[in-house]
Protein backbone atom coordinates (compact mmCIF):
# COMPACT_ATOMS: atom_id res chain seq x y z
CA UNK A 1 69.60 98.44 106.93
CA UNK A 2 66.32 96.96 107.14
CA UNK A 3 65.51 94.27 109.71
CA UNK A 4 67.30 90.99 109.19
CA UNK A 5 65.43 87.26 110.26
CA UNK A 6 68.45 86.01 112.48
CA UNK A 7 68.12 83.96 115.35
CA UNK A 8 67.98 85.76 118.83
CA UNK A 9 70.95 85.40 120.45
CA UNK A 10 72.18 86.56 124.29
CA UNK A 11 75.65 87.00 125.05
CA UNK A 12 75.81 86.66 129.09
CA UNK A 13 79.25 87.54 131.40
CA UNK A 14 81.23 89.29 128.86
CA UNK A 15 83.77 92.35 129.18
CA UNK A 16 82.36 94.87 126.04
CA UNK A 17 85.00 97.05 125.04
CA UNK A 18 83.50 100.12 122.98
CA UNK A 19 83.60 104.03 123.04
CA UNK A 20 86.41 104.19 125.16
CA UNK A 21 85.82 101.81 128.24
CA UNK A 22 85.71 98.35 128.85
CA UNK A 23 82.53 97.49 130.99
CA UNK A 24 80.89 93.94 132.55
CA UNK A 25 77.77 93.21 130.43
CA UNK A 26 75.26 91.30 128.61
CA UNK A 27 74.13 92.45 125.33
CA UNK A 28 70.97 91.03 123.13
CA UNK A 29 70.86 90.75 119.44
CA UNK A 30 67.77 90.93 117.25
CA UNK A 31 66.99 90.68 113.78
CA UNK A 32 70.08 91.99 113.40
CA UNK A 33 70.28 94.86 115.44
CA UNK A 34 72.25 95.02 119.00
CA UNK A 35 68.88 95.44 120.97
CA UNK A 36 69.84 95.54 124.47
CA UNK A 37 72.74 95.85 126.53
CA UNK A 38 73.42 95.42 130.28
CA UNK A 39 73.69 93.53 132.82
CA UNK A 40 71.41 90.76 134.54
CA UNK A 41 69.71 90.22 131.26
CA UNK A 42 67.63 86.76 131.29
CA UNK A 43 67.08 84.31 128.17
CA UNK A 44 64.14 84.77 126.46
CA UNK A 45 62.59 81.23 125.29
CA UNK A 46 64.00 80.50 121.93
CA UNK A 47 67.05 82.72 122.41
CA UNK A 48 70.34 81.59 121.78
CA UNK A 49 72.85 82.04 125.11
CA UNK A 50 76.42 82.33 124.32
CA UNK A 51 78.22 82.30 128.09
CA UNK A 52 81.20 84.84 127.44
CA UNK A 53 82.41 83.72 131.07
CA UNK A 54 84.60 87.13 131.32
CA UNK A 55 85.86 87.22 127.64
CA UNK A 56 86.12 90.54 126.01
CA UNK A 57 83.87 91.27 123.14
CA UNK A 58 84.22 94.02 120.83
CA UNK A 59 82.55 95.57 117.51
CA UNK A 60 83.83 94.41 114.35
CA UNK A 61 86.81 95.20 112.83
CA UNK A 62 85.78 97.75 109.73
CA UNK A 63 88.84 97.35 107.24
CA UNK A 64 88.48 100.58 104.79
CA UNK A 65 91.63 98.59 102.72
CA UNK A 66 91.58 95.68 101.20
CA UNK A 67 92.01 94.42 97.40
CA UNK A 68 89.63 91.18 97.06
CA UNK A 69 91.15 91.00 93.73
CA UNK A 70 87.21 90.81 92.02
CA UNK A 71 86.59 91.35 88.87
CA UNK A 72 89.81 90.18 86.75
CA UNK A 73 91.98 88.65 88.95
CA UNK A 74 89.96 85.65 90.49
CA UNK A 75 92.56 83.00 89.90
CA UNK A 76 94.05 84.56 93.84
CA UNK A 77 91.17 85.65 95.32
CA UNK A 78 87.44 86.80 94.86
CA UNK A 79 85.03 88.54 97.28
CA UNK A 80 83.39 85.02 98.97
CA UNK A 81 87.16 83.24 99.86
CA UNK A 82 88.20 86.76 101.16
CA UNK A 83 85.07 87.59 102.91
CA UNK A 84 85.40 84.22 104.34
CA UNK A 85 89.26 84.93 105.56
CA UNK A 86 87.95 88.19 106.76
CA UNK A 87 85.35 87.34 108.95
CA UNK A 88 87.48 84.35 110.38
CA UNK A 89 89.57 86.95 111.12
CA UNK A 90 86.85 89.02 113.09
CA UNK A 91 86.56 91.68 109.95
CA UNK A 92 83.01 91.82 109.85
CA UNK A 93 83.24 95.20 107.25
CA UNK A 94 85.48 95.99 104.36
CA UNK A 95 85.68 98.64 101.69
CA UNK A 96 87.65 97.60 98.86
CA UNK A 97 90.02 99.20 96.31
CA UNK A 98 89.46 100.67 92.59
CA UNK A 99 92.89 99.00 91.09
CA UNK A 100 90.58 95.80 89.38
CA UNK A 101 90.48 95.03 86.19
CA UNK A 102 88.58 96.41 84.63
CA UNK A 103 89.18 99.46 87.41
CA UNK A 104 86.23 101.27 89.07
CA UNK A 105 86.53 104.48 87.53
CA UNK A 106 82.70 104.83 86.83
CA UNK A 107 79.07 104.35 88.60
CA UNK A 108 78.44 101.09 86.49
CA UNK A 109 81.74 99.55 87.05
CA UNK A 110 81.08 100.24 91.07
CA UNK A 111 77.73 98.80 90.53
CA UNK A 112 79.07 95.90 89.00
CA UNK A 113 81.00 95.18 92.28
CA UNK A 114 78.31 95.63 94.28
CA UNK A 115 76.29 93.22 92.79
CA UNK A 116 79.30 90.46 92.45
CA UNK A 117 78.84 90.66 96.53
CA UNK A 118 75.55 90.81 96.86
CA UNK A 119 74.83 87.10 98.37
CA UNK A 120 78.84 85.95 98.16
CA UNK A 121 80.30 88.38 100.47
CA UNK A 122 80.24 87.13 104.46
CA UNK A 123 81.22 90.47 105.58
CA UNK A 124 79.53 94.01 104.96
CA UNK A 125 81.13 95.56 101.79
CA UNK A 126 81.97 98.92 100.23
CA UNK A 127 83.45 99.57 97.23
CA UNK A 128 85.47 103.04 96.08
CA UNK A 129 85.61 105.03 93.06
CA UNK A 130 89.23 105.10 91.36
CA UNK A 131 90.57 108.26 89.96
CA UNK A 132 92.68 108.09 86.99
CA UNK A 133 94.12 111.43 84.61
CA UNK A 134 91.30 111.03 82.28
CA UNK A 135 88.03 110.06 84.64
CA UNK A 136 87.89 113.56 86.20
CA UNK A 137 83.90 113.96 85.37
CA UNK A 138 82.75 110.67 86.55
CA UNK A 139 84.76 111.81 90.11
CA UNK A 140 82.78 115.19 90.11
CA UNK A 141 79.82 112.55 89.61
CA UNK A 142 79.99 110.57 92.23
CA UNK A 143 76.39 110.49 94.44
CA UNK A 144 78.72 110.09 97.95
CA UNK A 145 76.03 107.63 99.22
CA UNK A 146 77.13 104.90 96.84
CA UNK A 147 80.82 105.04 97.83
CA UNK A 148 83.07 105.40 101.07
CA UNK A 149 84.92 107.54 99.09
CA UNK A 150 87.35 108.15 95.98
CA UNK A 151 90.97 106.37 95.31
CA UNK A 152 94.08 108.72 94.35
CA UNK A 153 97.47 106.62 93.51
CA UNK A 154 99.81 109.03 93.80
CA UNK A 155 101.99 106.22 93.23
CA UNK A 156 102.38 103.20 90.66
CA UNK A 157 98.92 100.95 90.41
CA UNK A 158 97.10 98.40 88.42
CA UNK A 159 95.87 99.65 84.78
CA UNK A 160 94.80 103.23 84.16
CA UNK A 161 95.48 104.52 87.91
CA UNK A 162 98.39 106.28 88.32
CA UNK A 163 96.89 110.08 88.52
CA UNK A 164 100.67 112.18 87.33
CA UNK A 165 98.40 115.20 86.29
CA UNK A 166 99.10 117.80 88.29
CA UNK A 167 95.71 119.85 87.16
CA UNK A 168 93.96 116.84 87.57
CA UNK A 169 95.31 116.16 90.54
CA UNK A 170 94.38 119.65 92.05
CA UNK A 171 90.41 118.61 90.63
CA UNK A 172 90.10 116.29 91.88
CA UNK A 173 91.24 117.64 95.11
CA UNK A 174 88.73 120.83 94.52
CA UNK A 175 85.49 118.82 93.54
CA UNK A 176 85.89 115.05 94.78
CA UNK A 177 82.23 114.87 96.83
CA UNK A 178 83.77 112.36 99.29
CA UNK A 179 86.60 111.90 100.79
CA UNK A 180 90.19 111.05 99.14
CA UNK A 181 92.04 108.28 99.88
CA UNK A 182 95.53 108.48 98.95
CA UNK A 183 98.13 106.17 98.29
CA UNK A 184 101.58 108.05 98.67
CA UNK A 185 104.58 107.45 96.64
CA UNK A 186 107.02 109.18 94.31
CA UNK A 187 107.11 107.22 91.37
CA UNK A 188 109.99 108.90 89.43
CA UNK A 189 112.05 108.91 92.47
CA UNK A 190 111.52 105.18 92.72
CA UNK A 191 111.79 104.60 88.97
CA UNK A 192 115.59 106.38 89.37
CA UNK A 193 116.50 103.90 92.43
CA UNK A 194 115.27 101.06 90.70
CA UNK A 195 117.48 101.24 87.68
CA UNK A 196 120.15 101.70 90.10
CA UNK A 197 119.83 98.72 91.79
CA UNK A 198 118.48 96.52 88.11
CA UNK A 199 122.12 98.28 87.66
CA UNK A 200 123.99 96.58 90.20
CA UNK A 201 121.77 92.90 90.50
CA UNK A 202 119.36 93.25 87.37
CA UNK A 203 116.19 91.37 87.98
CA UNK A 204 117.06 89.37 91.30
CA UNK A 205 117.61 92.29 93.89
CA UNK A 206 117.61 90.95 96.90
CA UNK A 207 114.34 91.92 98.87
CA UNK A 208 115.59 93.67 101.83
CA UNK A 209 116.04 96.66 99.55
CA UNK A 210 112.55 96.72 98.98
CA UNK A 211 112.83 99.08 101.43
CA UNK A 212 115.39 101.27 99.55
CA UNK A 213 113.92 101.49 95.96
CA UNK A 214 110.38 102.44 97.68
CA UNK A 215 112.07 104.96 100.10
CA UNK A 216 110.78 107.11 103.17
CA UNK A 217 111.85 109.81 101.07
CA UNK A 218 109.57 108.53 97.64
CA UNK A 219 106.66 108.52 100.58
CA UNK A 220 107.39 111.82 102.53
CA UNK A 221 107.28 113.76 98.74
CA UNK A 222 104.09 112.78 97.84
CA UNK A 223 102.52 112.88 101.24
CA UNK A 224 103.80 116.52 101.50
CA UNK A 225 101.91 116.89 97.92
CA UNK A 226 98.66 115.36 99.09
CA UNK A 227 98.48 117.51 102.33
CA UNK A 228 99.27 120.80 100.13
CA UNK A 229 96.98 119.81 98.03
CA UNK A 230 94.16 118.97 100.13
CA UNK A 231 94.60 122.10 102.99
CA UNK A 232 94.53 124.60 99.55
CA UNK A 233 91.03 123.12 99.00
CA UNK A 234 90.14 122.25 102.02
CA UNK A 235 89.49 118.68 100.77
CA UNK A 236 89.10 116.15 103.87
CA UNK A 237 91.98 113.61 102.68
CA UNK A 238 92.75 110.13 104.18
CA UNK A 239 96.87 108.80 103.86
CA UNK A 240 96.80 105.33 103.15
CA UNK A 241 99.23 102.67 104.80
CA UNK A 242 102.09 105.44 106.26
CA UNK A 243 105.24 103.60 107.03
CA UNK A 244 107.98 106.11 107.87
CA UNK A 245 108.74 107.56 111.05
CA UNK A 246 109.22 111.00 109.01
CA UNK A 247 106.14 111.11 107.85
CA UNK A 248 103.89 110.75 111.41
CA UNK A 249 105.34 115.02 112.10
CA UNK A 250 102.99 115.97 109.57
CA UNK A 251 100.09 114.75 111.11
CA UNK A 252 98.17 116.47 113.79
CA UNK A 253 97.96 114.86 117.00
CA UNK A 254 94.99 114.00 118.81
CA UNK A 255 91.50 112.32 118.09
CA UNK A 256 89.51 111.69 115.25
CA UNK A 257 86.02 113.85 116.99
CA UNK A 258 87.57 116.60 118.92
CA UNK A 259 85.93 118.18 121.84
CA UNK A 260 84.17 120.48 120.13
CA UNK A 261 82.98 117.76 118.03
CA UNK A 262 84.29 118.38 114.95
CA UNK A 263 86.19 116.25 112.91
CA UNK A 264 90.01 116.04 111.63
CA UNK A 265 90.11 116.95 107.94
CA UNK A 266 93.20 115.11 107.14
CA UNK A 267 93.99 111.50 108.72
CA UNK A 268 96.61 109.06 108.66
CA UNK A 269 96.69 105.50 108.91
CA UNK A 270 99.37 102.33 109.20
CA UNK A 271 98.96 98.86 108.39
CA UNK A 272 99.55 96.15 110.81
CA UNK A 273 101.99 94.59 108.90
CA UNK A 274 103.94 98.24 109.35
CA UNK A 275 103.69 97.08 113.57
CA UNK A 276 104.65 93.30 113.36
CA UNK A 277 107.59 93.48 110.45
CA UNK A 278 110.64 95.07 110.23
CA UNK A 279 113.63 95.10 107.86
CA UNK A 280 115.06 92.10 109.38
CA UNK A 281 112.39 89.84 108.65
CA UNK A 282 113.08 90.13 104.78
CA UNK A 283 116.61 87.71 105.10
CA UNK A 284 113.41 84.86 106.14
CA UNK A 285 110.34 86.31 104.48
CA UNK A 286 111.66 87.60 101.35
CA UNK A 287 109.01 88.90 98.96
CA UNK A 288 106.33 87.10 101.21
CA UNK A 289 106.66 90.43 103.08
CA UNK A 290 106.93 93.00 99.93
CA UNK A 291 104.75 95.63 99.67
CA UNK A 292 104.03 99.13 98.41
CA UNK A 293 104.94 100.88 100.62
CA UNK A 294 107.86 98.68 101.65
CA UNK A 295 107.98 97.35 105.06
CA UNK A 296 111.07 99.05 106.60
CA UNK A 297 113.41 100.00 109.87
CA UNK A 298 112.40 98.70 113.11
CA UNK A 299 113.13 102.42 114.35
CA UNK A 300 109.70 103.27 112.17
CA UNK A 301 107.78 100.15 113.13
CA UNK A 302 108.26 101.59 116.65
CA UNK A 303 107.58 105.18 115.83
CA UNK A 304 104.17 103.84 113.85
CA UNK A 305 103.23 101.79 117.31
CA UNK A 306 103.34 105.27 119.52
CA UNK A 307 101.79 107.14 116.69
CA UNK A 308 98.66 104.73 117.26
CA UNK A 309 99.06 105.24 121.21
CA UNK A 310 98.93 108.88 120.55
CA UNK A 311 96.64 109.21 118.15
CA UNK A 312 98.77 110.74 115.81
CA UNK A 313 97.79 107.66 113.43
CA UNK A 314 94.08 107.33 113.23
CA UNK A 315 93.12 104.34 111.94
CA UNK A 316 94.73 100.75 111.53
CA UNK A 317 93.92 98.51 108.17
CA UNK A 318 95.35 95.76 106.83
CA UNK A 319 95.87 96.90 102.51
CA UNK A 320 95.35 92.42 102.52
CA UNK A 321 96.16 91.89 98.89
CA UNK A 322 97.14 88.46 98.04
CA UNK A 323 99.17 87.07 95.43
CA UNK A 324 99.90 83.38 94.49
CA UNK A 325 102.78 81.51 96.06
CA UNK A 326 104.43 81.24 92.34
CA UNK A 327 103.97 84.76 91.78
CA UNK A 328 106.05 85.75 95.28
CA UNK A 329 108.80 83.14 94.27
CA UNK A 330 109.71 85.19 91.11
CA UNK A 331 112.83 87.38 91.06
CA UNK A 332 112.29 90.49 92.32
CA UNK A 333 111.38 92.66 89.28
CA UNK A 334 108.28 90.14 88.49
CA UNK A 335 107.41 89.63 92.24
CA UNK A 336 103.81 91.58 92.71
CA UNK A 337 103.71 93.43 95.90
CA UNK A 338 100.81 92.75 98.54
CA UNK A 339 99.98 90.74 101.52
CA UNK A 340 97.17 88.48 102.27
CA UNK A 341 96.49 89.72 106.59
CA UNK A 342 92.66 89.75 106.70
CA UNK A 343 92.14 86.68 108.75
CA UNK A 344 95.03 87.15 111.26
CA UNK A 345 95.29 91.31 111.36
CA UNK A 346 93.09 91.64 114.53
CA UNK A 347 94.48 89.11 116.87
CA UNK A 348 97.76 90.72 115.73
CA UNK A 349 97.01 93.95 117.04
CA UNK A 350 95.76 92.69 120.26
CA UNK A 351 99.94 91.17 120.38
CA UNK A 352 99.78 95.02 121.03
CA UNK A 353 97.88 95.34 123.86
CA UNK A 354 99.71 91.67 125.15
CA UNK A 355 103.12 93.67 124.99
CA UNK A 356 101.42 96.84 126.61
CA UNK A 357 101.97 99.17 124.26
CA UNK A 358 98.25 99.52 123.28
CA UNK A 359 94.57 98.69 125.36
CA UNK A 360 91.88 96.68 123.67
CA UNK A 361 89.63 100.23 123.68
CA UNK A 362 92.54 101.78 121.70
CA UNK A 363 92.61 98.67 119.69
CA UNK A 364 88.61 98.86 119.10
CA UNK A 365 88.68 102.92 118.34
CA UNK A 366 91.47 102.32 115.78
CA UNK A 367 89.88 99.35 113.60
CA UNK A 368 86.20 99.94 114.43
CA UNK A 369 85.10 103.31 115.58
CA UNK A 370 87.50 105.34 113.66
CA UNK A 371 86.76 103.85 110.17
CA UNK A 372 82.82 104.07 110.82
CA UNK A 373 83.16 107.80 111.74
CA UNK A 374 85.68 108.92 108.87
CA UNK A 375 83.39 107.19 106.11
CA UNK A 376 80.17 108.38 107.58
CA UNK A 377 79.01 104.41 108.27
CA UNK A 378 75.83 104.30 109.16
CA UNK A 379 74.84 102.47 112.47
CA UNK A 380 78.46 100.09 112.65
CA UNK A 381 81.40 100.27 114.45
CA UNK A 382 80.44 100.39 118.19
CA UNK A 383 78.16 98.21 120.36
CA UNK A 384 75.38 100.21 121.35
CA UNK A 385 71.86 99.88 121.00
CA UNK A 386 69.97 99.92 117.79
CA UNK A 387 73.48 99.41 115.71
CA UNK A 388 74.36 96.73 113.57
CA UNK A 389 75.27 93.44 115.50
CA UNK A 390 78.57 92.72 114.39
CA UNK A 391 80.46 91.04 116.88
CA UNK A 392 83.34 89.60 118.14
CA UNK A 393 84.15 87.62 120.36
CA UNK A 394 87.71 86.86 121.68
CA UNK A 395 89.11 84.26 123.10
CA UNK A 396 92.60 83.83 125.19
CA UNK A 397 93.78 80.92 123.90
CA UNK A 398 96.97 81.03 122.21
CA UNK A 399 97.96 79.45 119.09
CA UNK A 400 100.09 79.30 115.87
CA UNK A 401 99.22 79.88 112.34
CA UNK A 402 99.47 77.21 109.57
CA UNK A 403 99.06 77.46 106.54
CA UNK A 404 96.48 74.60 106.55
CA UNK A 405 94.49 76.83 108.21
CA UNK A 406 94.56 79.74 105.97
CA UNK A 407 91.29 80.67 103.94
CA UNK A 408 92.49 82.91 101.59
CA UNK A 409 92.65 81.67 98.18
CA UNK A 410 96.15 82.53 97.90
CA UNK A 411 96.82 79.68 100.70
CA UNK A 412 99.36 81.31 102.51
CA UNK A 413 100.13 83.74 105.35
CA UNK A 414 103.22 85.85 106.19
CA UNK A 415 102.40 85.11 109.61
CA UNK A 416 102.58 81.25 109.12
CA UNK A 417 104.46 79.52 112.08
CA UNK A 418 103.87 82.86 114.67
CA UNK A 419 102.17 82.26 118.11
CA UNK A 420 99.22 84.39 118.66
CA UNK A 421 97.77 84.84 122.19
CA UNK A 422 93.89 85.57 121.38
CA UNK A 423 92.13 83.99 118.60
CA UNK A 424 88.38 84.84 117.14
CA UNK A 425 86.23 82.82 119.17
CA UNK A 426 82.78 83.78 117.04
CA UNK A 427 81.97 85.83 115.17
CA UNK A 428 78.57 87.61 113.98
CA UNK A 429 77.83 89.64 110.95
CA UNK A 430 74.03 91.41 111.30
CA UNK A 431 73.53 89.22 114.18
CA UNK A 432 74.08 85.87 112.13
CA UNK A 433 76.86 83.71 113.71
CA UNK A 434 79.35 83.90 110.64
CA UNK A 435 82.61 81.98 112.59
CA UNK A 436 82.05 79.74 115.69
CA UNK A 437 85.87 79.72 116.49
CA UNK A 438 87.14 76.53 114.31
CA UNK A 439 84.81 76.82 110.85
CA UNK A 440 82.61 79.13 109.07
CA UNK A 441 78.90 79.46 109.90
CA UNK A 442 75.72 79.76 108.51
CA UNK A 443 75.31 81.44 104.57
CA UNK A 444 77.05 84.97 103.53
CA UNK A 445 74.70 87.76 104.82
CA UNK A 446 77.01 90.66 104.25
CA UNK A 447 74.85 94.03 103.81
CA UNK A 448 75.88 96.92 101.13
CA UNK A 449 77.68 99.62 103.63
CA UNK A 450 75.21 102.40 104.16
CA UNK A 451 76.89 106.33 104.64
CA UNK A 452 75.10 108.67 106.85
CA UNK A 453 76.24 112.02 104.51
């Protein structure tokens, strides 16, 4: 990244909370860069002083899924009004999915998206490479410094995405030269339990069954296919959004950089809506909470919650994909799946750390340092010297989402009318102040994502 011409700005009296520890500290940031931290630092003339008076502040969340919806689907979001949401929300990186229209499934349609957010995006950005059952050279092709890594649905998807092949499948496997993301679900299986239910209700199901049609067991088949798949060649493989209780036994326990300092070749991750929803909430959320995978039994949302303690899960994301208010109203069978969570995701997961089931440093490892070290980011993710300043800074203060207050260009939030006992006081994004706690600062900045492969 080279230098950036932001003001110099001093944080004084705050609690950092990175690489495991939460420590008393000041920390400097220059031309974009974190360029000193400790304690007793003294303002420089011209420097900016932000007085954190004891308030923790931690890297910025890196969200390896979201769907900004850019290019073809503009009319509910694009990469500026998500960006925005995002780094309202304390996201101050994102990586964003292959299902577009047209879909990323070669170099020039991921350049293409990379130059839609160059100058619109207020967050950093990466973009993957889609796989699909007829794009298997342009995966071999992929230079693994352009892209965090390459998209398998192993499920249903937008367009040309769906990848059913099982020989391409096993390629892609064999010669992807990043890593593969996976989304996990049986389609057939669901197909079956979907004409049995259009059987019984046709179009209106009601949406608690959601959880039914796309079952635990439609997402413990094909996760047991991706993890065969990737151990026979020894492909490093990333599971997307788990939501089952089953499905955390397959996963092996412990962190992302072992001792020896060596990394896990297979990974899992949740969702925070996966920790905050449960089947109950469908009877007053309805489709406003449906989503592939569905949201399902309180018995897994607690199961998912441990799995993070234990590090059984190894990153949190949010998979924010919005959809219009008149497209969630439809009956079921044309109700899109998808949830906007950018902007409210990480004071959700500090609820977590509220209720005691999770520390801020757990919190931070989960949606910062563990999504900078399984994409290879270069220089984000942690507060130390000479990284990237992206900050945030959180503040105590409780209060309750409206949807006046949502910047997604969908203009709503499943979390509308829930309490929240942090909020993002500010915000900075290469060292620029991006969100001062009530509006959005200064001009998008957001850098291309640079891997260290």
């Amino acid at each position: 990244m080279p230098p950036i011409a932001s003001k110099p700005t001093l944080i004084v009296n705050a609690r950092l909370v990175s690489d495991g520890r939460e420590f008393e500290s000041d920390l400097r940031m220059e031309n974009g860069r974190i360029a000193q931290i400790g304690t007793g630092l003294s303002a420089r003339e011209g420097e900016h002083v932000v007085d954190a008076a004891g308030r923790r502040v931690l890297p910025g969340m890196i969200d390896d899924q979201v769907h900004f919806r850019e290019p073809g689907m503009e009319y509910k979001a694009d990469i500026a009004t998500e960006s925005a949401a995002a780094v309202a929300g304390g996201l101050t990186s994102f990586m964003d999915m292959p299902n577009t229209n047209p879909p990323t499934l070669d170099a020039a349609a991921l350049e293409d998206k990379y130059a839609r957010a160059a100058g619109r995006a207020r967050a950093n950005y990466g973009f993957y490479m889609g796989a699909s059952n007829d794009n298997l050279e342009a995966v071999k092709a992929i230079d693994p410094l352009r892209t965090p890594g390459v998209k398998v649905f192993m499920g249903a998807s937008t367009g040309n995405m769906l990848v059913d092949n099982p020989e391409t499948l096993d390629a892609i496997f064999k010669y992807a030269p990043t890593p593969i993301i996976t989304h996990c679900e049986d389609t057939p299986m669901i197909d079956a339990t979907l004409a049995q239910f259009k059987a019984r209700f046709g179009d209106d199901i009601p949406a608690e069954f959601h959880a039914d049609i796309r079952s635990r067991q439609a997402c413990m088949k094909s996760t047991l296919l991706a993890l065969e798949l990737a151990r026979r060649n020894d492909s490093r493989l990333h599971v997307l959004h788990i939501s089952t209780a089953d499905e955390l036994a397959l996963f092996e326990r412990g962190p992302l950089i072992r001792g020896d300092g060596t990394r896990k070749r297979i990974t899992a991750e949740t969702c925070i809506h996966f920790l905050r929803f449960d089947r109950a909430d469908y009877a007053t959320l309805g489709h406003l909470i449906k989503c592939n995978p569905s949201i399902k039994e309180a018995s897994d949302r607690e199961a998912l919650i441990a799995a993070v303690a234990e590090d059984v899960i190894d990153v949190l994301a949010t998979d924010h994909a919005p959809h219009t208010l008149e497209e969630k109203s439809r009956p079921y069978t044309g109700a899109p799946s998808g949830l906007p969570l950018v902007q409210y995701a990480l004071v959700a997961a500090l609820e977590l750390v509220r209720e005691g089931k999770l520390t801020t440093a757990q919190v931070v490892q989960k949606v910062s340092h563990a999504p900078a070290q399984l994409f290879d980011v270069a220089q984000r993710g942690f507060l130390r010297e000479g990284f990237a300043a992206d900050i945030v800074l959180i503040d105590d203060t409780p209060f309750t989402v409206r949807r006046e207050d949502v910047l997604s260009k969908c203009g709503w939030s499943p979390f509308e009318g829930r309490t929240f006992h942090s909020r993002i006081g500010a915000t900075w994004v290469n060292g620029e102040l991006v969100w001062d706690g009530s509006q959005l600062a200064g001009t998008p900045n957001g850098q291309r994502l640079e891997f260290a492969r």
